[in-house]
N, C-alpha and C. Protein backbone atom coordinates (compact mmCIF):
# COMPACT_ATOMS: atom_id res chain seq x y z
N UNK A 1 49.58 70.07 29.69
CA UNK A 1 48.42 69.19 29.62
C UNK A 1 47.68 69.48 28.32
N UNK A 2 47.53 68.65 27.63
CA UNK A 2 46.48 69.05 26.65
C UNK A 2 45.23 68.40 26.97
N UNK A 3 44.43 68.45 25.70
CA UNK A 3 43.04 68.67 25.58
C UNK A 3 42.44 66.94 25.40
N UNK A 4 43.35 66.18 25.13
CA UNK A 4 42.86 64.50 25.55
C UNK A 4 43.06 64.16 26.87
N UNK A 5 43.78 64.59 27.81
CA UNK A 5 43.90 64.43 29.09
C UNK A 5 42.40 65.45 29.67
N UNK A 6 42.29 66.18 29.61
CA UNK A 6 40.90 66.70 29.56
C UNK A 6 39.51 66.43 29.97
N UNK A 7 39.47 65.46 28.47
CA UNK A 7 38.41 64.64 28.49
C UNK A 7 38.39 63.19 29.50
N UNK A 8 38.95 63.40 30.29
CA UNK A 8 38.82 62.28 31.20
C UNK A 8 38.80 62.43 32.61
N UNK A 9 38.25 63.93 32.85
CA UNK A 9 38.20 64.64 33.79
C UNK A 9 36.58 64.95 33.87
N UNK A 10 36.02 64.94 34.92
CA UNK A 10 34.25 65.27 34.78
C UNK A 10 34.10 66.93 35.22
N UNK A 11 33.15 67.55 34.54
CA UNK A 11 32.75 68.48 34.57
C UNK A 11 33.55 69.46 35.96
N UNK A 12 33.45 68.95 37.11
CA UNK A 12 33.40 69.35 38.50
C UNK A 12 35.01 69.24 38.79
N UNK A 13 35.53 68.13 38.47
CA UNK A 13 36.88 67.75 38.51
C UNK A 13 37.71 68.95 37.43
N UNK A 14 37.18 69.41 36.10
CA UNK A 14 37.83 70.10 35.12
C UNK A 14 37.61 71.54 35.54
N UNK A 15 36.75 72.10 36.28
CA UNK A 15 36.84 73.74 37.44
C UNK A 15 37.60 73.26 38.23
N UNK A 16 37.48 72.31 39.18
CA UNK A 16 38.37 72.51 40.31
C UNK A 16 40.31 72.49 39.94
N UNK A 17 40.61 72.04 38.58
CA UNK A 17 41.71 72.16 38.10
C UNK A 17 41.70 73.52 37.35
N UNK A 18 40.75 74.07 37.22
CA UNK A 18 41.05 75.44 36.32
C UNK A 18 41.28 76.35 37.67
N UNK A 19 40.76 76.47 38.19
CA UNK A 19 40.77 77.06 39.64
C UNK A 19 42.40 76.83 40.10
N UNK A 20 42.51 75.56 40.23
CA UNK A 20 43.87 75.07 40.84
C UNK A 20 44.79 76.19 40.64
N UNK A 21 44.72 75.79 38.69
CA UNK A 21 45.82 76.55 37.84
C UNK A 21 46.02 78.13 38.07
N UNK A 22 45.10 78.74 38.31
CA UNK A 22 44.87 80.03 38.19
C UNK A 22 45.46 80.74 40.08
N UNK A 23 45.70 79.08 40.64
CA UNK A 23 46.03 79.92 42.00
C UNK A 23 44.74 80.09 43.12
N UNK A 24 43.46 80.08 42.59
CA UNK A 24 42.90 80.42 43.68
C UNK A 24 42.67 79.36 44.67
N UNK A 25 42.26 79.92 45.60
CA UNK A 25 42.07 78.86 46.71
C UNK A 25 40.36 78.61 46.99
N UNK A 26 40.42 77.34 45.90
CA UNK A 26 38.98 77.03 45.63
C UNK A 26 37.95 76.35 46.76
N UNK A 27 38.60 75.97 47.97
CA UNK A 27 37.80 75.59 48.71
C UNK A 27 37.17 76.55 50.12
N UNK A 28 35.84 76.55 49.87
CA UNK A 28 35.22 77.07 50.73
C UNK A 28 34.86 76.47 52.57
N UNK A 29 34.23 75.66 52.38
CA UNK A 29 33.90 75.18 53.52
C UNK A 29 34.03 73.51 53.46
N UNK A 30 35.10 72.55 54.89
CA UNK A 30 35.32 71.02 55.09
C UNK A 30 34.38 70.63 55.95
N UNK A 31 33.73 69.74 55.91
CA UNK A 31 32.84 69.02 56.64
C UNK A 31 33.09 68.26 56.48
N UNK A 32 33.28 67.39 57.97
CA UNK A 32 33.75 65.93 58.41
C UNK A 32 32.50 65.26 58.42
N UNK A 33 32.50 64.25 57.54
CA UNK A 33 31.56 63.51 57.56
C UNK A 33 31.77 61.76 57.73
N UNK A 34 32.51 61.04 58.48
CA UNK A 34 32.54 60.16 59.11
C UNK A 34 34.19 59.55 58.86
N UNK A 35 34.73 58.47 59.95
CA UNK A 35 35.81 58.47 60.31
C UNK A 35 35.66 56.66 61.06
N UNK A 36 36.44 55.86 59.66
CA UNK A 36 36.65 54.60 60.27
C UNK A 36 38.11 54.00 60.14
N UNK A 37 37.95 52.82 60.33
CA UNK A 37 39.31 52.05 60.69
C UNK A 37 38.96 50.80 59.96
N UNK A 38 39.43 50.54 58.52
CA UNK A 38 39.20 49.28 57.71
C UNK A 38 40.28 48.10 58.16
N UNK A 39 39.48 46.97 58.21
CA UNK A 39 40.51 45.94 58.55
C UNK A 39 40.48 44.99 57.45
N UNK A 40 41.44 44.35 56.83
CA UNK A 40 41.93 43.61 57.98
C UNK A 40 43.34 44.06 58.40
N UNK A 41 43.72 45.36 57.34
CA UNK A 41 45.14 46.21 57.35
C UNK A 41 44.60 47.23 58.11
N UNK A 42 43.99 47.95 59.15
CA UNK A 42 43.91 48.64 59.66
C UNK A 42 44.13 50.51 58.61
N UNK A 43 43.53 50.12 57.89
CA UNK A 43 43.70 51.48 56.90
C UNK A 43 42.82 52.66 57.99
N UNK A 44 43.26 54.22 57.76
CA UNK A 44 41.98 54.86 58.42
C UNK A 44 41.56 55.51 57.50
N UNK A 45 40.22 55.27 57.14
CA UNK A 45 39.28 56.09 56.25
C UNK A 45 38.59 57.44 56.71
N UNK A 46 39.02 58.45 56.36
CA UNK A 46 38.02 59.76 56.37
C UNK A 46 37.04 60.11 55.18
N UNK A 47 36.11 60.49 55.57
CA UNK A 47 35.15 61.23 54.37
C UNK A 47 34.85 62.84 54.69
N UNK A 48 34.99 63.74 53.52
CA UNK A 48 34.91 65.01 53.52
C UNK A 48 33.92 65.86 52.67
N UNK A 49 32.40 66.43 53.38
CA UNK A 49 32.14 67.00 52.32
C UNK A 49 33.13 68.17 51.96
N UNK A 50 33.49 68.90 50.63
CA UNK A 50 34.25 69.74 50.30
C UNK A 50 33.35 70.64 49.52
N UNK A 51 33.02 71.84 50.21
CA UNK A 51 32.36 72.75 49.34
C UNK A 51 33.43 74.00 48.64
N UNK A 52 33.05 74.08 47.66
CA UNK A 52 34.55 74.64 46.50
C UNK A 52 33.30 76.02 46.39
N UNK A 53 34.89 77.37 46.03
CA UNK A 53 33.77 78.47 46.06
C UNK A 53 33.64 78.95 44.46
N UNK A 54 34.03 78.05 43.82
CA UNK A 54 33.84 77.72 42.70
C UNK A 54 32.43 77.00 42.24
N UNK A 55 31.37 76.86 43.27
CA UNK A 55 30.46 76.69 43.25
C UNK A 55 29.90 75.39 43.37
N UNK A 56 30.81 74.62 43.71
CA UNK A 56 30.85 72.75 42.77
C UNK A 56 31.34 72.34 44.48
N UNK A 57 30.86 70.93 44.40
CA UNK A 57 31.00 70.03 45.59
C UNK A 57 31.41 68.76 45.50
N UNK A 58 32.79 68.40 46.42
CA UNK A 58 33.40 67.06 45.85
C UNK A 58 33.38 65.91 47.58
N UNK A 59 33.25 65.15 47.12
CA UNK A 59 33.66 63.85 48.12
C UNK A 59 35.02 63.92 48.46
N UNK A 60 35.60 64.24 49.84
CA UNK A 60 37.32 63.53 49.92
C UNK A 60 37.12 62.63 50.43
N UNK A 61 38.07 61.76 49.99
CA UNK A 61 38.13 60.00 50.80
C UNK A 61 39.49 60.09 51.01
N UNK A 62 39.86 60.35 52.29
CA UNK A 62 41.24 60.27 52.54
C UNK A 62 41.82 59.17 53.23
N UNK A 63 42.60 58.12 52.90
CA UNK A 63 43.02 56.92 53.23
C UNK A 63 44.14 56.94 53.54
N UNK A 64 44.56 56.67 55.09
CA UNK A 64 46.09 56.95 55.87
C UNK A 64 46.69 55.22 56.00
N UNK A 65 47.86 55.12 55.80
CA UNK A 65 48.16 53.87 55.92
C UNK A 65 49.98 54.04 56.64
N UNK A 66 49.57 53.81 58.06
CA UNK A 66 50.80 54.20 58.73
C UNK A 66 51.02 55.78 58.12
N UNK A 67 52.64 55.86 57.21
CA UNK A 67 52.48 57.31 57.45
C UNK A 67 52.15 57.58 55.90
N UNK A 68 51.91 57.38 55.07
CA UNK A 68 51.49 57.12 53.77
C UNK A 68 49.64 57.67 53.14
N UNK A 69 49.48 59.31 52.99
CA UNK A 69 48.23 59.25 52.42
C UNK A 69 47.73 59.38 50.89
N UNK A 70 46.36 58.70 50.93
CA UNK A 70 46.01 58.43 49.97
C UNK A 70 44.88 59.55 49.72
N UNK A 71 44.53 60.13 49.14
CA UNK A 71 43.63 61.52 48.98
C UNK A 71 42.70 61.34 47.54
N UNK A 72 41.57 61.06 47.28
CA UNK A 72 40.77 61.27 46.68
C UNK A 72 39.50 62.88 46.37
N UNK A 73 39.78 63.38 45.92
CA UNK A 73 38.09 64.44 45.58
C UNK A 73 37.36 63.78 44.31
N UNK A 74 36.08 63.44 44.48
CA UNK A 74 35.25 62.89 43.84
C UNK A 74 34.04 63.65 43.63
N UNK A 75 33.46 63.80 42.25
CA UNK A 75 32.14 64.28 42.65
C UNK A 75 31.29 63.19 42.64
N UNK A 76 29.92 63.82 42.60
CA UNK A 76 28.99 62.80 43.11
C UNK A 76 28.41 61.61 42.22
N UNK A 77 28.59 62.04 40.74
CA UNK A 77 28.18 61.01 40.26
C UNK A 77 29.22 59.38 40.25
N UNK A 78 30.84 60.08 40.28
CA UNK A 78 31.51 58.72 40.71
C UNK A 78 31.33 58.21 42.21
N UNK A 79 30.73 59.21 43.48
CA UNK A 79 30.60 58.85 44.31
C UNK A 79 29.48 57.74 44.67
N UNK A 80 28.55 57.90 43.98
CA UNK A 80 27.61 57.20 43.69
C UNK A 80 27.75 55.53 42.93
N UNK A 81 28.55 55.80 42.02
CA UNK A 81 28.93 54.11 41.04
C UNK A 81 29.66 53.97 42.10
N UNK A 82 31.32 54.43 42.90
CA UNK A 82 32.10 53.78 43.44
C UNK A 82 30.86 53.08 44.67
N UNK A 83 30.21 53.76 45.34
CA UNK A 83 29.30 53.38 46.19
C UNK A 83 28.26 52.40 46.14
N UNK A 84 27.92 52.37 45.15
CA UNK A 84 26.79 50.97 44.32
C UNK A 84 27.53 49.80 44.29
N UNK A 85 28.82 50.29 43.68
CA UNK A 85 30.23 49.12 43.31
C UNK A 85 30.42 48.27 44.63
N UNK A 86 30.79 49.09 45.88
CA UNK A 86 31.08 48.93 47.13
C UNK A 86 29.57 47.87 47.78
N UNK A 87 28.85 48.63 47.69
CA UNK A 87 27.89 47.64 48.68
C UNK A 87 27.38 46.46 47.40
N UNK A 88 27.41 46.29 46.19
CA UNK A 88 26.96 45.37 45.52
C UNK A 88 28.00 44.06 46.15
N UNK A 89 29.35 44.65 45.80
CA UNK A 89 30.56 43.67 46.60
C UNK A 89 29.98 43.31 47.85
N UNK A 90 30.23 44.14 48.70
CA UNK A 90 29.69 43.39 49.82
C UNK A 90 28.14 42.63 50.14
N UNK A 91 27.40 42.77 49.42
CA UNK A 91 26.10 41.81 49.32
C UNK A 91 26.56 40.89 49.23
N UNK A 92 27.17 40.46 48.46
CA UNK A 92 27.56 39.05 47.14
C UNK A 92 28.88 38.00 48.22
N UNK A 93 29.51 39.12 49.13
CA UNK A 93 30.40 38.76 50.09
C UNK A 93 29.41 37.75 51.39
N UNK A 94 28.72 39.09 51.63
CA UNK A 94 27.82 38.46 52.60
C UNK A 94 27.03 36.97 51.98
N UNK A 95 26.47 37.23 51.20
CA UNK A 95 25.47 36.05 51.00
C UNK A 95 26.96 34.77 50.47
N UNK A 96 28.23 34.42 50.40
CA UNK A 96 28.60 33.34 49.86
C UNK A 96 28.66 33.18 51.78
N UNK A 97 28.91 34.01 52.70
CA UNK A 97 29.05 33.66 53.97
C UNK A 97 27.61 33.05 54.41
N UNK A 98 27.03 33.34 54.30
CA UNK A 98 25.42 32.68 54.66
C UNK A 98 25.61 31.05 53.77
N UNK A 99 26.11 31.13 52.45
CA UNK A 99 25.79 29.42 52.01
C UNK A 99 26.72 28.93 52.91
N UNK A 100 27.87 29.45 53.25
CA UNK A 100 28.64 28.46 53.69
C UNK A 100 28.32 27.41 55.57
C-alpha cells in the first residue's frame, strides 16, 4: 500500500488499519444498536457501536442479503453525511408521494 491510497482513508479509518497491520486486536467493546429488515429486497440491516482500544469509535452497518455480507466501519463524520444523504432522500421521496 502506499502513501496515495492513504490519503483517502480518514483519520480513525488510518489507526484502525495501523492496528490491523500490526496484529492487534483493536476492538474493545460491540454494542448492538438497532436491527431492521429493508424492503422491498428484504436486506437485514444491523448497526454497531464499535469501540476500538485504540481509542477511536466506528459505526458497523452490516448488510446480510440471503447468505452474502456486506460490512461497513464508519466513523462519525461519514456517518453523519451518509445520514443527512439518507433522510434528505427520503424527504424529497415522501413529499413527491404527498403531490401525487
Amino acid at each position: 500500500m502506499n502513501v496515495d491510497t492513504l490519503s483517502v482513508f480518514s483519520y480513525a479509518q488510518a489507526r484502525y488499519l495501523f492496528c490491523f497491520m500490526l496484529g492487534a486486536n483493536s476492538v474493545e467493546e460491540i454494542t448492538k444498536l438497532d436491527k431492521f429488515t429493508a424492503t422491498p429486497f428484504r436486506q437485514e440491516l444491523e448497526l454497531h457501536n464499535i469501540e476500538h482500544e485504540a481509542g477511536f469509535t466506528t459505526l458497523r452497518v452490516r448488510i446480510r442479503e440471503k447468505s452474502r455480507f456486506t460490512i461497513f466501519d464508519i466513523d462519525p463524520q461519514t456517518a453523519e453525511a451518509w445520514g443527512s444523504a439518507m433522510v434528505k432522500w427520503a424527504q424529497q421521496q415522501n413529499q413527491k408521494g404527498d403531490s401525487k
